[in-house]
PDB file of N, CA and C in Angstrom:
ATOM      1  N   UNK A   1      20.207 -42.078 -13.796  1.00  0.00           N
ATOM      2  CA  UNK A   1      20.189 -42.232 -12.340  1.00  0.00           C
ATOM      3  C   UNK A   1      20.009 -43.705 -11.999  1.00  0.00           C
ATOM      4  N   UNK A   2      20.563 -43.913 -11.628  1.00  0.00           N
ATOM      5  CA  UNK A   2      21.168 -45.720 -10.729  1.00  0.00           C
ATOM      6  C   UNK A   2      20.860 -45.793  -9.690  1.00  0.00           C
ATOM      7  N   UNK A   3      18.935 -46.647  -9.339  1.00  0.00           N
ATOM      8  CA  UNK A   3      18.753 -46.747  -7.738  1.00  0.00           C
ATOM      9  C   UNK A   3      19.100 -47.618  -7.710  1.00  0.00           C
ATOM     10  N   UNK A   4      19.682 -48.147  -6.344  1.00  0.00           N
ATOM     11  CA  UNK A   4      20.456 -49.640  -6.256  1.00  0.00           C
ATOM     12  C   UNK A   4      19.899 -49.949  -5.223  1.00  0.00           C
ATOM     13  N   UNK A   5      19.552 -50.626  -4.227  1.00  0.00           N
ATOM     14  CA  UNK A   5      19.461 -51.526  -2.977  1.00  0.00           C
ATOM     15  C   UNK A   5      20.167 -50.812  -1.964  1.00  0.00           C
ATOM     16  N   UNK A   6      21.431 -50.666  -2.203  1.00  0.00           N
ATOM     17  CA  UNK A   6      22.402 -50.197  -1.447  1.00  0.00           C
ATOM     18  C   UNK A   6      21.808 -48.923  -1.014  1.00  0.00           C
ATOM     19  N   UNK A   7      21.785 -47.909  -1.684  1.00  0.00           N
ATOM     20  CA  UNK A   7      21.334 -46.747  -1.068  1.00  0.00           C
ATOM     21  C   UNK A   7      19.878 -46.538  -0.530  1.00  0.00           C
ATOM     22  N   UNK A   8      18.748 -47.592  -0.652  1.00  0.00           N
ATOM     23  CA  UNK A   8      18.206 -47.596   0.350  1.00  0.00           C
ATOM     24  C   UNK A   8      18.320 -47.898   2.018  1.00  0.00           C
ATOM     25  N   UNK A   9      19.486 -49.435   1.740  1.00  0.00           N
ATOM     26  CA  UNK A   9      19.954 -49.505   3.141  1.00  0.00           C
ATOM     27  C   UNK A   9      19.435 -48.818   4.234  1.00  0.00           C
ATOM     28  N   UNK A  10      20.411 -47.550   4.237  1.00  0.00           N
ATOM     29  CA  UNK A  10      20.626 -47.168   5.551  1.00  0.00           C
ATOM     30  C   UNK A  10      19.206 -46.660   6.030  1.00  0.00           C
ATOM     31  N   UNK A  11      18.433 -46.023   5.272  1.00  0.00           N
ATOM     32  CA  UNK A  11      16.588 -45.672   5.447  1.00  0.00           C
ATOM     33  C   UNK A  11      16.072 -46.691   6.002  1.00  0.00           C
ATOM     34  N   UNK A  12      16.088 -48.084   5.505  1.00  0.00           N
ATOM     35  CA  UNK A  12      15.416 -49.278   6.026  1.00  0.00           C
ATOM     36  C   UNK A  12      16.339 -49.583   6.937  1.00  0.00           C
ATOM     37  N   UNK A  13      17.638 -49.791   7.348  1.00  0.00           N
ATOM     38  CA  UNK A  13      18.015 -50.423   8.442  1.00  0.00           C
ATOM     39  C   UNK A  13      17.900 -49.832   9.644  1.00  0.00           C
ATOM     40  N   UNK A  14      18.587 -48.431   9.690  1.00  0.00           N
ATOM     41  CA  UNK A  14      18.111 -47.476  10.689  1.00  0.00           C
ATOM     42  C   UNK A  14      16.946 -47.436  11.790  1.00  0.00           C
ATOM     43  N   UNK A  15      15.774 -47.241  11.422  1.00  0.00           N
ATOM     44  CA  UNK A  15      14.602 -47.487  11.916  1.00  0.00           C
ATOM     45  C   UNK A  15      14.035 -49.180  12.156  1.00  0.00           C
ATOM     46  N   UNK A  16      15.061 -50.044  11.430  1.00  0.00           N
ATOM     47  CA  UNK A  16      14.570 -51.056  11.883  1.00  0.00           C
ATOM     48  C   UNK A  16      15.212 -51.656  13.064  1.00  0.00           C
ATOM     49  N   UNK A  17      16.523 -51.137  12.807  1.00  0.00           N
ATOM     50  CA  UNK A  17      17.458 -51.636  14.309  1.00  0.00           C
ATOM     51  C   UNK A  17      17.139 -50.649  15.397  1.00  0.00           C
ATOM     52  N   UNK A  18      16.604 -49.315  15.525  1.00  0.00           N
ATOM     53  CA  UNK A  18      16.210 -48.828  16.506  1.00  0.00           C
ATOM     54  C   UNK A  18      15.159 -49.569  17.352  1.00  0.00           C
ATOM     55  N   UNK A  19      13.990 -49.943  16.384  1.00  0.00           N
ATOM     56  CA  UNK A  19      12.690 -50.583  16.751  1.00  0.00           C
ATOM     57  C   UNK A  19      13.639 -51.823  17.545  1.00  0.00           C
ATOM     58  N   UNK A  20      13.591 -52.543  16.930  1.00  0.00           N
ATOM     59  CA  UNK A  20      14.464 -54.018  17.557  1.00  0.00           C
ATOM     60  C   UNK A  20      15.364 -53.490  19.176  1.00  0.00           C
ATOM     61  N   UNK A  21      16.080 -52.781  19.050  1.00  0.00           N
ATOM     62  CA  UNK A  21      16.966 -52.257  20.170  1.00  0.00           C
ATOM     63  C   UNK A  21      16.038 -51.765  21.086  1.00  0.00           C
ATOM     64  N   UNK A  22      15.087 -51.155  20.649  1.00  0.00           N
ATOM     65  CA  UNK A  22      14.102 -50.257  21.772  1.00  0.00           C
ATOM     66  C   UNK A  22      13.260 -51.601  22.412  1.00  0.00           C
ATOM     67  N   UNK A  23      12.609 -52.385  21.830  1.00  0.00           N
ATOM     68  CA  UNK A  23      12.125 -53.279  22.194  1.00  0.00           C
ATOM     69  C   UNK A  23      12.646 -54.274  23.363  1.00  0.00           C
ATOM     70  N   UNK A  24      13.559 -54.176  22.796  1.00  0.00           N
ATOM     71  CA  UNK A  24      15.282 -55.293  23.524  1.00  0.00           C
ATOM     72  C   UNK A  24      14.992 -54.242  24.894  1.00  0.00           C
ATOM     73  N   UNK A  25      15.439 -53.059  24.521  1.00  0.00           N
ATOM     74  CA  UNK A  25      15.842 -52.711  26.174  1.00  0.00           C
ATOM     75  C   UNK A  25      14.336 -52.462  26.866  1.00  0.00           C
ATOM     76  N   UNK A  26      13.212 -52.398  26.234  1.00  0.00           N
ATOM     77  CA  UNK A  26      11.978 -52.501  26.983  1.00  0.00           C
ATOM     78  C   UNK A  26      11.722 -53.677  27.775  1.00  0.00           C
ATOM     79  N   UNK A  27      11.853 -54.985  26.952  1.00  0.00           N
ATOM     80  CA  UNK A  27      11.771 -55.966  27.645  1.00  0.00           C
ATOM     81  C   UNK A  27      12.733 -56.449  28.832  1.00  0.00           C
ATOM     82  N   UNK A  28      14.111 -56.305  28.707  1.00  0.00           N
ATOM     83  CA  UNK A  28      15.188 -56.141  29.343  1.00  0.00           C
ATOM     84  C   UNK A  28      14.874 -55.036  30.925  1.00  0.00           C
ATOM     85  N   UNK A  29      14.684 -53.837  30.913  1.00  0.00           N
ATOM     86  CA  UNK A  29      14.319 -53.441  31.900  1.00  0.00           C
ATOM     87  C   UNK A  29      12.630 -53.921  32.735  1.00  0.00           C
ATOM     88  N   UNK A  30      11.778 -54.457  31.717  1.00  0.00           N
ATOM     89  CA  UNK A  30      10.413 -54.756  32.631  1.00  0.00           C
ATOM     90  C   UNK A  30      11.189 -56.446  32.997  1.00  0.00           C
ATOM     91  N   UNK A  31      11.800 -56.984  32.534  1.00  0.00           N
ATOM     92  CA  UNK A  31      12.238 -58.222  33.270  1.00  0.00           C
ATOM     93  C   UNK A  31      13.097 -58.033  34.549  1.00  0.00           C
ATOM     94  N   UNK A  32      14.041 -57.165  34.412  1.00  0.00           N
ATOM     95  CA  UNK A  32      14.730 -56.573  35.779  1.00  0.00           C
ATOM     96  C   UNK A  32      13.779 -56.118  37.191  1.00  0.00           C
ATOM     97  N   UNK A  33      12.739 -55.474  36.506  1.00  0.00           N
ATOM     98  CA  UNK A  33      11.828 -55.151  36.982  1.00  0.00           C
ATOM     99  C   UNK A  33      11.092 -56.092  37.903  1.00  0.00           C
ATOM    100  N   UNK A  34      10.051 -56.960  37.122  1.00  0.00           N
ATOM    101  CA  UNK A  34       9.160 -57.811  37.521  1.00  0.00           C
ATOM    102  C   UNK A  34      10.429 -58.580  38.566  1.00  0.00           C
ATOM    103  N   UNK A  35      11.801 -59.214  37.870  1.00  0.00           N
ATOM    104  CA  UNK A  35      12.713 -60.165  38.974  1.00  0.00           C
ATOM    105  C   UNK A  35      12.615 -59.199  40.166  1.00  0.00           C
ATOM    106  N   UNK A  36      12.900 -58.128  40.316  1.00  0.00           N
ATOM    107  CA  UNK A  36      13.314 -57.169  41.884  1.00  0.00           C
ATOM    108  C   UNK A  36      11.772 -57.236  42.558  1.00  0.00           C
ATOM    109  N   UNK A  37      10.683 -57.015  41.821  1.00  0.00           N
ATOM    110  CA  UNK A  37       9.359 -57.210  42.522  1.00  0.00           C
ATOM    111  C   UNK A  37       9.217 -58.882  43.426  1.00  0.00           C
ATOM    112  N   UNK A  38       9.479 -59.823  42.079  1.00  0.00           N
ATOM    113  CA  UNK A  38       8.836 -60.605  42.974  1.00  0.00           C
ATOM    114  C   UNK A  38       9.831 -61.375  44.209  1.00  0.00           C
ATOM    115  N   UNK A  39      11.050 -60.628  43.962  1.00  0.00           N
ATOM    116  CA  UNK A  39      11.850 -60.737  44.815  1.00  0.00           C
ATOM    117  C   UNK A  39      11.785 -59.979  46.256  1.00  0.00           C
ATOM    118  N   UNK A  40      11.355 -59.133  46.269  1.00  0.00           N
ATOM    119  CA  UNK A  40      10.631 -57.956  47.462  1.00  0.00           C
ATOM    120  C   UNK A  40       9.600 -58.680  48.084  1.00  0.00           C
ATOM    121  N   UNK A  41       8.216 -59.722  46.919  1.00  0.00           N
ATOM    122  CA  UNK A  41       7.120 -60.152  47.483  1.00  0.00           C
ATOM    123  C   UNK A  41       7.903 -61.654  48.339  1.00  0.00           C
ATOM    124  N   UNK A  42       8.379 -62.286  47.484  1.00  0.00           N
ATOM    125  CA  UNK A  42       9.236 -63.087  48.679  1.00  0.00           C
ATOM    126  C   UNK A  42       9.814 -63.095  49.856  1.00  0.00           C
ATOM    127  N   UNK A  43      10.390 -62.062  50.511  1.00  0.00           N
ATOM    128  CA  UNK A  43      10.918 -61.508  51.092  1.00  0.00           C
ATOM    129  C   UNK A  43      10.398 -61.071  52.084  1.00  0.00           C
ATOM    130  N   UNK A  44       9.059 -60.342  51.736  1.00  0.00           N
ATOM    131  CA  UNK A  44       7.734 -60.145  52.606  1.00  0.00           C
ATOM    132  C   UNK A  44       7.217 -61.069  53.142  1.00  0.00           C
ATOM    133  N   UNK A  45       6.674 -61.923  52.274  1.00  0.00           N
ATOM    134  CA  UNK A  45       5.864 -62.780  52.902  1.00  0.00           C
ATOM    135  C   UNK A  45       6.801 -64.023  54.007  1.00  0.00           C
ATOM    136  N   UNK A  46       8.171 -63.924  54.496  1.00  0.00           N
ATOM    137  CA  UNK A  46       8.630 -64.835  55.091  1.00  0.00           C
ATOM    138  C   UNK A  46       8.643 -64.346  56.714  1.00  0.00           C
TER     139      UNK A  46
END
């Protein structure tokens, strides 16, 4: 039996590009976020 690198791959990449992607769009939507807020508080206060 021949473990190689290769066939771990997809186990380790999988879960690591999810993490990375999930993160990405977490930060990505609380930045959309916070911009439309303090864009509302601007807006108010004029």
């Amino acid at each position: 039996m021949d473990i190689n690198w290769v066939n771990f791959f997809p186990i380790v990449f999988l879960p690591f590009k999810l993490i990375v992607l999930g993160v990405g769009m977490y930060f990505a939507i609380k930045w959309h976020y916070d911009q439309d807020k303090k864009k509302k508080e601007e807006s108010a206060g004029q």
